[in-house]
N, C-alpha and C. Protein backbone atom coordinates (compact mmCIF):
# COMPACT_ATOMS: atom_id res chain seq x y z
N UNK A 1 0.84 -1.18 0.00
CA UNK A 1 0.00 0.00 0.00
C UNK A 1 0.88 1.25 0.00
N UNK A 2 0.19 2.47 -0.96
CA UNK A 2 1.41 3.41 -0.82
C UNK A 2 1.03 4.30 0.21
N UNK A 3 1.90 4.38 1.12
CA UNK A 3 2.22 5.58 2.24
C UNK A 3 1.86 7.27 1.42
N UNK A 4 1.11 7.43 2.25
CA UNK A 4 0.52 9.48 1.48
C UNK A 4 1.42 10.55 2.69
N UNK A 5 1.83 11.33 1.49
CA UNK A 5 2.47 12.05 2.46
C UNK A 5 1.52 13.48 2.44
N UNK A 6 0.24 13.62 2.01
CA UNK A 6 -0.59 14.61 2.15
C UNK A 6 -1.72 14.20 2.51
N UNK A 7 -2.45 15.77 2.98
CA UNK A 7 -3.65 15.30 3.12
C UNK A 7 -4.98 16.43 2.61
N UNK A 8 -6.06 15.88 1.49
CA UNK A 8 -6.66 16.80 0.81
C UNK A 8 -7.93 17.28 1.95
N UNK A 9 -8.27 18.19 1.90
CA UNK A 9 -9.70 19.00 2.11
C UNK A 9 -10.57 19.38 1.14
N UNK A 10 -12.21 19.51 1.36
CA UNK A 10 -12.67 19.73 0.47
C UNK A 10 -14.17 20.41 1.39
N UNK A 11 -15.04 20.79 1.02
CA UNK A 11 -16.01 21.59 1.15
C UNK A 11 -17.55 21.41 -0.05
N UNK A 12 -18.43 21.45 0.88
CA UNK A 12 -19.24 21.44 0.03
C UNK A 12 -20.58 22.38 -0.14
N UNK A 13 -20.60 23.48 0.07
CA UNK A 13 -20.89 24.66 0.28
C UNK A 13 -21.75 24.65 -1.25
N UNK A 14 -21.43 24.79 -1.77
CA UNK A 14 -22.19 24.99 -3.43
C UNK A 14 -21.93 23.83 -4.25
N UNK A 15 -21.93 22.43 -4.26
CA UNK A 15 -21.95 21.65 -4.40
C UNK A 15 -22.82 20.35 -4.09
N UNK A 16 -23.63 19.88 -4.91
CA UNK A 16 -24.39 18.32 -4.14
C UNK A 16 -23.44 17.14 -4.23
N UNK A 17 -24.30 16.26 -4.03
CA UNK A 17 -23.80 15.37 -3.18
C UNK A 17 -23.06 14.72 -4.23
N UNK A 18 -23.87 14.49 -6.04
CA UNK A 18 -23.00 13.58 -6.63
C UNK A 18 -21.88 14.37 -7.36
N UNK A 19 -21.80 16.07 -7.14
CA UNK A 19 -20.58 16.20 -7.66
C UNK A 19 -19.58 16.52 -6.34
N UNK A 20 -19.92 16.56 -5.64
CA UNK A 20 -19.11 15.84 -4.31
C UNK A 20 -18.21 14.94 -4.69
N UNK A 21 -18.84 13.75 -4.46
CA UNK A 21 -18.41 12.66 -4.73
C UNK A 21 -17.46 12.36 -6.30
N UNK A 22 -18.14 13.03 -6.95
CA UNK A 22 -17.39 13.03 -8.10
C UNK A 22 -15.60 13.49 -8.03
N UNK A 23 -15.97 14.25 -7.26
CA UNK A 23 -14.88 15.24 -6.94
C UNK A 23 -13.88 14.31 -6.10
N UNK A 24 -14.28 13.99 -4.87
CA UNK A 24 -13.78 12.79 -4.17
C UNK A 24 -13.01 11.76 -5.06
N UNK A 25 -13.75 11.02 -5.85
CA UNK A 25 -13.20 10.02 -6.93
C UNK A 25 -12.34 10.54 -8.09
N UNK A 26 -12.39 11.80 -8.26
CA UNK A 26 -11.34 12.33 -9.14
C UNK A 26 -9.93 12.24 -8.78
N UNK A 27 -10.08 12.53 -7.27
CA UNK A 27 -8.83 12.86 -6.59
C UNK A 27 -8.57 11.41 -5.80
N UNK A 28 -9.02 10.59 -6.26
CA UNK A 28 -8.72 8.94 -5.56
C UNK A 28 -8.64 8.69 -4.31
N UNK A 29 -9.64 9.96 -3.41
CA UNK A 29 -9.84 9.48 -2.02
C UNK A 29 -10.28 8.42 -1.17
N UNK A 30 -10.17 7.89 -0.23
CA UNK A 30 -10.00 6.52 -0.16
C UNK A 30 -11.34 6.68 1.65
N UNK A 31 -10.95 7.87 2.15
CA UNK A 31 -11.05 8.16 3.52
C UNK A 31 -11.85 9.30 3.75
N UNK A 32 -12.81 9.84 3.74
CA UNK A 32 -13.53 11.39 4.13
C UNK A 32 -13.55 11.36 5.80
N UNK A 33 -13.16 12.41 6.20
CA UNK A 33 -12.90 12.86 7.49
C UNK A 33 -13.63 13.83 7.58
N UNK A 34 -14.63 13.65 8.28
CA UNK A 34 -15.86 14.68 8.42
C UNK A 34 -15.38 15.48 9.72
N UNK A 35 -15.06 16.99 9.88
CA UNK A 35 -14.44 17.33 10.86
C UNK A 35 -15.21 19.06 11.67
N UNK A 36 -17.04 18.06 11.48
CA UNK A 36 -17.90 19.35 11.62
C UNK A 36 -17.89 18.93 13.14
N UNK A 37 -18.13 19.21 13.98
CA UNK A 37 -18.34 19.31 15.45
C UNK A 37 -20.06 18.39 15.29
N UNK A 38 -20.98 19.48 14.26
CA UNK A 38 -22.30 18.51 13.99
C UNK A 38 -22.47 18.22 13.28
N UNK A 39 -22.40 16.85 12.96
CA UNK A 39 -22.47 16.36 11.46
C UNK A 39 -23.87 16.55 10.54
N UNK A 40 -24.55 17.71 10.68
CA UNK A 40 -25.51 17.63 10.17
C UNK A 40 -25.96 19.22 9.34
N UNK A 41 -26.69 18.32 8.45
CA UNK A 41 -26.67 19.92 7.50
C UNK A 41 -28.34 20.31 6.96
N UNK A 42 -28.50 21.10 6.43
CA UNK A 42 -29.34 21.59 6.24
C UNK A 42 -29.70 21.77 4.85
N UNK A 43 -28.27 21.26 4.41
CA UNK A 43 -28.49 20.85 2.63
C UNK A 43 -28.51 19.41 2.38
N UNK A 44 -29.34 18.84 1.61
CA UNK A 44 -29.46 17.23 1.47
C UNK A 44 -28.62 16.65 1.00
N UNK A 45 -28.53 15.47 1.50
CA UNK A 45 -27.42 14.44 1.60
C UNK A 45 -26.56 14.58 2.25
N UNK A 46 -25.92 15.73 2.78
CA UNK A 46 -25.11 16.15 3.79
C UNK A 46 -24.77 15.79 5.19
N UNK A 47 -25.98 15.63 6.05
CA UNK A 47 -26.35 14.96 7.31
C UNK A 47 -25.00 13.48 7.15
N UNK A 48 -24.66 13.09 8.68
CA UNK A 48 -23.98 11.95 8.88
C UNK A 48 -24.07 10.51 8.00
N UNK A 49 -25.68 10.22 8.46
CA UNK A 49 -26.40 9.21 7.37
C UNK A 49 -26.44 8.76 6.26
N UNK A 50 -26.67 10.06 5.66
CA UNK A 50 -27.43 9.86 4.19
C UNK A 50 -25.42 10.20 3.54
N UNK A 51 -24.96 11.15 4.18
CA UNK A 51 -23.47 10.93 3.38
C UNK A 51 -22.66 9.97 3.33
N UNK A 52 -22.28 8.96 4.75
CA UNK A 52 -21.45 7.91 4.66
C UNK A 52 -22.42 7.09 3.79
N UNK A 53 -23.47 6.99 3.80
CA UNK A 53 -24.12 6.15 2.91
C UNK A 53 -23.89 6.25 1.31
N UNK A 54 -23.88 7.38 1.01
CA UNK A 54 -23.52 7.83 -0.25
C UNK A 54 -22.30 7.85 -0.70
N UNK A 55 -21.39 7.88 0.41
CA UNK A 55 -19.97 7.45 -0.02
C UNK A 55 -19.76 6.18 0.07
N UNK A 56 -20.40 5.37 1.12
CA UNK A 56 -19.72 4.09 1.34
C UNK A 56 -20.06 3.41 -0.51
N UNK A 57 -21.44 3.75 -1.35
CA UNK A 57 -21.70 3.79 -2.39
C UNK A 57 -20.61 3.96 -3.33
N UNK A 58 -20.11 4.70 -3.01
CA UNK A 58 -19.01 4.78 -3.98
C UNK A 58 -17.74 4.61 -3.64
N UNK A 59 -17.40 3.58 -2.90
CA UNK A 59 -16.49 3.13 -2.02
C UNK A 59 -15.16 3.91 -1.42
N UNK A 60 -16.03 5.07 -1.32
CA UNK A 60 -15.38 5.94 -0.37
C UNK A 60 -15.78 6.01 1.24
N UNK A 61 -14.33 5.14 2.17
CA UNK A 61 -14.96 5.19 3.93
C UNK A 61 -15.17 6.68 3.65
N UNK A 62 -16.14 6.72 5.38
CA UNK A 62 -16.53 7.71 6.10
C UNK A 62 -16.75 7.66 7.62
N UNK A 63 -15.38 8.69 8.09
CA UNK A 63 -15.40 8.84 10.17
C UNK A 63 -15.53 10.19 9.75
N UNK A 64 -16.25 10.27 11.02
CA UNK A 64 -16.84 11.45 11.51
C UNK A 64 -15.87 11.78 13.33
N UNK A 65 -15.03 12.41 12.99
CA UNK A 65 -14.01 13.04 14.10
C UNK A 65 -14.81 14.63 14.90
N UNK A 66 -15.39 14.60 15.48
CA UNK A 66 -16.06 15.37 15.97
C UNK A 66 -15.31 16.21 17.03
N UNK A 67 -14.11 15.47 17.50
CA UNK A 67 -13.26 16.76 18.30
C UNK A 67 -12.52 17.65 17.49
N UNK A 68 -12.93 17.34 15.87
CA UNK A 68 -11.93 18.52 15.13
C UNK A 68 -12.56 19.44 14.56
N UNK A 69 -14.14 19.24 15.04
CA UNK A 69 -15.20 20.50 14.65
C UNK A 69 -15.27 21.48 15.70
N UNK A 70 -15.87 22.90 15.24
CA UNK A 70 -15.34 24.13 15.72
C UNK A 70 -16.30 24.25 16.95
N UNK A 71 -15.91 24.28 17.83
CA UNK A 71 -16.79 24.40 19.20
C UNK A 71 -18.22 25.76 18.46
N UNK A 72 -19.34 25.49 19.17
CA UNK A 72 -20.57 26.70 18.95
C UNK A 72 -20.24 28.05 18.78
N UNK A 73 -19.45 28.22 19.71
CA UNK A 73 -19.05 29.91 19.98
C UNK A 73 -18.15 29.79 18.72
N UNK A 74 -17.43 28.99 18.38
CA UNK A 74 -16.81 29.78 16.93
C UNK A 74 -17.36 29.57 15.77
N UNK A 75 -18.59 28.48 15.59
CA UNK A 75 -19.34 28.84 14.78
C UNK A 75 -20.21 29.72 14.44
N UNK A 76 -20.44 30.85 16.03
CA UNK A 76 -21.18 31.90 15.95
C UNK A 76 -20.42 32.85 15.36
N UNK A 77 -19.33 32.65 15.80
CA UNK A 77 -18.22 34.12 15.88
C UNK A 77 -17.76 33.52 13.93
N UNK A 78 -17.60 32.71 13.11
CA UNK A 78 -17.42 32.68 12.13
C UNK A 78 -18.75 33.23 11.09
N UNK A 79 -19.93 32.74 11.59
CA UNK A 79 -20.96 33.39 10.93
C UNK A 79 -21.44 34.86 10.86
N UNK A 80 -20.48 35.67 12.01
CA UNK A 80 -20.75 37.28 12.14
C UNK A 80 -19.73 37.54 11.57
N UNK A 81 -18.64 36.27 10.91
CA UNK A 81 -17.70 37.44 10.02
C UNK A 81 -16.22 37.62 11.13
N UNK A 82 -16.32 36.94 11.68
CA UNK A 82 -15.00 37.58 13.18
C UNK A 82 -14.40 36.15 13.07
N UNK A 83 -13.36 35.85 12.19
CA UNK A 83 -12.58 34.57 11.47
C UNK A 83 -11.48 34.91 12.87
N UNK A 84 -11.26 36.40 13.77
CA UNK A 84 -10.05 36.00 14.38
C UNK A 84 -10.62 35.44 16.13
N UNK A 85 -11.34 35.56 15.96
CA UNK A 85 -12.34 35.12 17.39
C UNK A 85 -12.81 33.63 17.15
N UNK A 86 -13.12 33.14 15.74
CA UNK A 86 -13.34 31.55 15.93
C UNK A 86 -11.76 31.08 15.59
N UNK A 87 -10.89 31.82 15.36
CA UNK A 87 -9.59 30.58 15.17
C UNK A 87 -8.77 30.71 16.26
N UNK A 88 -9.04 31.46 17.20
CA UNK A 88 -8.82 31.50 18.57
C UNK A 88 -9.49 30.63 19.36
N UNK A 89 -10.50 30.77 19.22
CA UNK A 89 -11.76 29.66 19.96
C UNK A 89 -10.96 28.17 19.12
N UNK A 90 -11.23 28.05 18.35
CA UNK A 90 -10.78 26.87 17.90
C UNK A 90 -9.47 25.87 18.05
N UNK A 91 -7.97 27.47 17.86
CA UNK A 91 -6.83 26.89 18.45
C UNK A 91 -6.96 26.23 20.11
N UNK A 92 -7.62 27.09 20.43
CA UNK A 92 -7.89 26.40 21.96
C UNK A 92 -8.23 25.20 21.92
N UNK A 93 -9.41 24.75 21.33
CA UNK A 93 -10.38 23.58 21.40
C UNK A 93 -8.99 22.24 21.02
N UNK A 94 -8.44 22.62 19.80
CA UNK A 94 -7.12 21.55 19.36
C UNK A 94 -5.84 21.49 20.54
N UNK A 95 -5.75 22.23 21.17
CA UNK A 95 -4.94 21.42 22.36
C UNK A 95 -5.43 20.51 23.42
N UNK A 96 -6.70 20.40 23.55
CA UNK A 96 -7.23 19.34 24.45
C UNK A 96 -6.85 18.09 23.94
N UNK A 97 -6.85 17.69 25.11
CA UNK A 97 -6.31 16.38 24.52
C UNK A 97 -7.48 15.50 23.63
N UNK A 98 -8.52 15.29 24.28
CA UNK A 98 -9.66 14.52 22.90
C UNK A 98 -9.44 15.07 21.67
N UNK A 99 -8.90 16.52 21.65
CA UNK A 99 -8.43 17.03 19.99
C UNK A 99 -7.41 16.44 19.63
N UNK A 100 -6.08 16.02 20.33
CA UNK A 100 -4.93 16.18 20.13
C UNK A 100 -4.76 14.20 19.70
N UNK A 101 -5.72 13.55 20.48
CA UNK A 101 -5.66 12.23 20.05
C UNK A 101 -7.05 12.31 18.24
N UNK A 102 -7.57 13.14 18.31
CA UNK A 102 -8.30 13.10 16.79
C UNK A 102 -7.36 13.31 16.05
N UNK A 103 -6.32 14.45 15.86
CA UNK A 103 -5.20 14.61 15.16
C UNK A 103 -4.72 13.58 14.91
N UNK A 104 -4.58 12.78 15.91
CA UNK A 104 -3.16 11.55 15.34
C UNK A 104 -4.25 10.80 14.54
N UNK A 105 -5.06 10.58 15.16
CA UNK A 105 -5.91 9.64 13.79
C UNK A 105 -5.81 9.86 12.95
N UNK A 106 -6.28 11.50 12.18
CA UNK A 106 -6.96 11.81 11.15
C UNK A 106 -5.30 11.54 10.13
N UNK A 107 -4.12 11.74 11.04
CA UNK A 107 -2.90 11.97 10.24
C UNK A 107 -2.43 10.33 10.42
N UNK A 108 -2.86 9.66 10.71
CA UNK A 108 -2.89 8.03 10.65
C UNK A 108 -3.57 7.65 8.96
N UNK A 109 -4.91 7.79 9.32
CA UNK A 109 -5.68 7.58 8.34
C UNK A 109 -4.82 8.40 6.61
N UNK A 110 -4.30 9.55 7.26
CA UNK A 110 -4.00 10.34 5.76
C UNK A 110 -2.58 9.26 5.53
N UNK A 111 -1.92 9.44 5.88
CA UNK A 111 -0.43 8.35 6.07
C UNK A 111 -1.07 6.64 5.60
N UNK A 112 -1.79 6.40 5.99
CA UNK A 112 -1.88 4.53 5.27
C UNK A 112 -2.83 5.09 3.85
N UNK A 113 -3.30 5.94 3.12
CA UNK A 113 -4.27 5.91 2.25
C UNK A 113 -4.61 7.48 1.64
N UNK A 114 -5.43 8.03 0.90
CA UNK A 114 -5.88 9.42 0.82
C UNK A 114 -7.11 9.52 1.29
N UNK A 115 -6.35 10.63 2.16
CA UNK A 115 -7.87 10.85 2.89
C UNK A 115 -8.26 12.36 2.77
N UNK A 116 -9.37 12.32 3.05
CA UNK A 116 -9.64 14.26 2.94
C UNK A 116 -10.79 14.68 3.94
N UNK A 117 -10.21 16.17 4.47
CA UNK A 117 -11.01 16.34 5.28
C UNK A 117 -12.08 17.52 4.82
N UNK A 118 -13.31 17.45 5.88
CA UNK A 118 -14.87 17.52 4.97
C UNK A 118 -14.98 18.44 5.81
N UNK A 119 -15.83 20.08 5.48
CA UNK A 119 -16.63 20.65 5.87
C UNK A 119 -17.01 21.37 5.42
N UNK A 120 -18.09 22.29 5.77
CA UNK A 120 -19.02 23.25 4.90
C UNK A 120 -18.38 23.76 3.85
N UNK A 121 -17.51 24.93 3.90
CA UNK A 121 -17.10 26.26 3.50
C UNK A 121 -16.31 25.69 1.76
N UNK A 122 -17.08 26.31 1.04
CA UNK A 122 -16.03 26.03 -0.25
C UNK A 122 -14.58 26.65 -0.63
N UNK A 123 -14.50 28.02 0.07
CA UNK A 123 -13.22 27.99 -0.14
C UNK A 123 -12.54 27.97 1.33
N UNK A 124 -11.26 27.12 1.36
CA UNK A 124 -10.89 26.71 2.58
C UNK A 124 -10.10 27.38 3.42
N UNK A 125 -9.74 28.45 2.59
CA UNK A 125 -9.27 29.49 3.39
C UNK A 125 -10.40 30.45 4.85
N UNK A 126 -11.40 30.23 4.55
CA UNK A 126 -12.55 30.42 5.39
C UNK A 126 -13.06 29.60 6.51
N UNK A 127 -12.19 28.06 6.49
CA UNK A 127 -12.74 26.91 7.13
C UNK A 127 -11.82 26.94 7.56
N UNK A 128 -12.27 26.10 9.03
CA UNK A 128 -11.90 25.85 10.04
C UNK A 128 -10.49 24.31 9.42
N UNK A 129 -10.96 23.90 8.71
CA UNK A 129 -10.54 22.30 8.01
C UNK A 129 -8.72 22.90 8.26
N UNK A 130 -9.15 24.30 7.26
CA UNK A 130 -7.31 25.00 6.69
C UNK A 130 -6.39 24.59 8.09
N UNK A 131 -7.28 25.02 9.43
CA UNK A 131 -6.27 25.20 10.65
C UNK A 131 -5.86 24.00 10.90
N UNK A 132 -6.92 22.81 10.70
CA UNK A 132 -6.40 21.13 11.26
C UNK A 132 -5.49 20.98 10.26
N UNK A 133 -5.51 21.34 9.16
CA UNK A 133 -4.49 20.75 7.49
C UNK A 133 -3.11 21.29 8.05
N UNK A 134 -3.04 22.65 8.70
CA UNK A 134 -2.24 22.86 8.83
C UNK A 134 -1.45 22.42 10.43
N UNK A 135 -1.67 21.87 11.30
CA UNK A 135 -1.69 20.86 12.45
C UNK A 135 -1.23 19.63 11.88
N UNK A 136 -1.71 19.30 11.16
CA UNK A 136 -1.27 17.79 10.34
C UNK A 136 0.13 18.09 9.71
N UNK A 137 0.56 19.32 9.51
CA UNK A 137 1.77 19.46 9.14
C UNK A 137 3.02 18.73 9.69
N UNK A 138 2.52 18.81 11.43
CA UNK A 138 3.39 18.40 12.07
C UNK A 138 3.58 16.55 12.44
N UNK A 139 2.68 15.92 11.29
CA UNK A 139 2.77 14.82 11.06
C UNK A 139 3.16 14.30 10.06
N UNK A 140 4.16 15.59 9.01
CA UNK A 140 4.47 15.52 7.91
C UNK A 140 3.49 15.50 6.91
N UNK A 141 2.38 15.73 6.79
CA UNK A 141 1.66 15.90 6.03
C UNK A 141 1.31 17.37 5.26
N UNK A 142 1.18 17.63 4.07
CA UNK A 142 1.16 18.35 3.15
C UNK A 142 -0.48 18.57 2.59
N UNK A 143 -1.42 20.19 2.64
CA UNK A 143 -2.90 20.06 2.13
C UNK A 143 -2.62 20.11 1.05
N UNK A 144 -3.51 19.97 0.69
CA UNK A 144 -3.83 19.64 -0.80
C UNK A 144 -5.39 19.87 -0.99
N UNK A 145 -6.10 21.18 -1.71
CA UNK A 145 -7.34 22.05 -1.43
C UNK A 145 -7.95 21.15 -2.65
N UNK A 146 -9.27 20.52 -2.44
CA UNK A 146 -10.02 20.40 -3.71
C UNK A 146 -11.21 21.54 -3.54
N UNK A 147 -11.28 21.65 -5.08
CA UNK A 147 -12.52 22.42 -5.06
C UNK A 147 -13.21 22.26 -6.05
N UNK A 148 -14.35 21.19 -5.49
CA UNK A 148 -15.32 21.16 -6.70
C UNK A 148 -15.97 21.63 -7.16
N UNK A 149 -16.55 21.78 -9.07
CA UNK A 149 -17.59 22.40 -9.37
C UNK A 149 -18.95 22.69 -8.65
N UNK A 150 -19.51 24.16 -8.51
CA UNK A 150 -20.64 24.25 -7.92
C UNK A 150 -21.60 23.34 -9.18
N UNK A 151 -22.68 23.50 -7.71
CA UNK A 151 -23.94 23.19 -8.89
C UNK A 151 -24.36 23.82 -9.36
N UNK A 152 -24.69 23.61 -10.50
CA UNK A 152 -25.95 24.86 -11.64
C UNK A 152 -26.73 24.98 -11.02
């Protein structure tokens, strides 16, 4: 098996589910790392359920790492626009240790296979994902941004 020395992110913000996935299989992901705090959305197919289901479909796994989603308060403080108040809130949240053992996973999982990590925001400079990609650094790992076509 080949050893990955990166690890991709991706977003699905203006995107459904099968060019999601499309997108996923372009880039020969093997692993989706769902890294919302709530795995649940308000756009269809999105929710925990109906997505690993839709990936396991296309034989893409799916974990859902929930200590690497952004505590409430920085999902408030990201939705008013104040990116330096949730990545504060957030750096915090990643030194706990339940964060600090999700890390080694998620950089486990990227290291045996390609894996990519999942959350809202399409461009990832806006997401929370950028700060864990860049945490994974220190597991030698390298991001690597997909960005799939919106939908019409």
């Amino acid at each position: 098996m080949a050893v990955s020395k990166q690890v991709w992110t991706i977003g699905y913000e203006h995107v459904g589910v099968p060019g999601f996935v499309a997108a996923l299989k372009a880039a020969k992901i093997k692993t989706l790392i769902d890294v919302r705090e709530v795995a649940n959305s308000r756009r269809a197919g999105y929710s925990k359920k109906a997505l690993a289901a839709s990936l396991d479909a296309a034989g893409i796994a799916y974990i859902h790492l929930k200590p690497l989603g952004t505590p409430k308060a920085g999902r408030e403080a990201a939705r008013k626009g104040d990116a330096e108040t949730m990545h504060r809130i957030f750096e915090a949240k990643l030194v706990e240790p339940e964060s600090q053992l999700a890390l080694a996973e998620a950089a486990d999982l990227a290291k045996r296979g390609r894996a990519c990590l999942m959350c809202l925001e399409h461009d990832w400079r806006d997401c929370h994902r950028a700060i864990v990609a860049q945490h994974l650094g220190a597991y030698g790992l390298k991001p690597v941004h997909l960005s799939p076509e919106p939908a019409p």
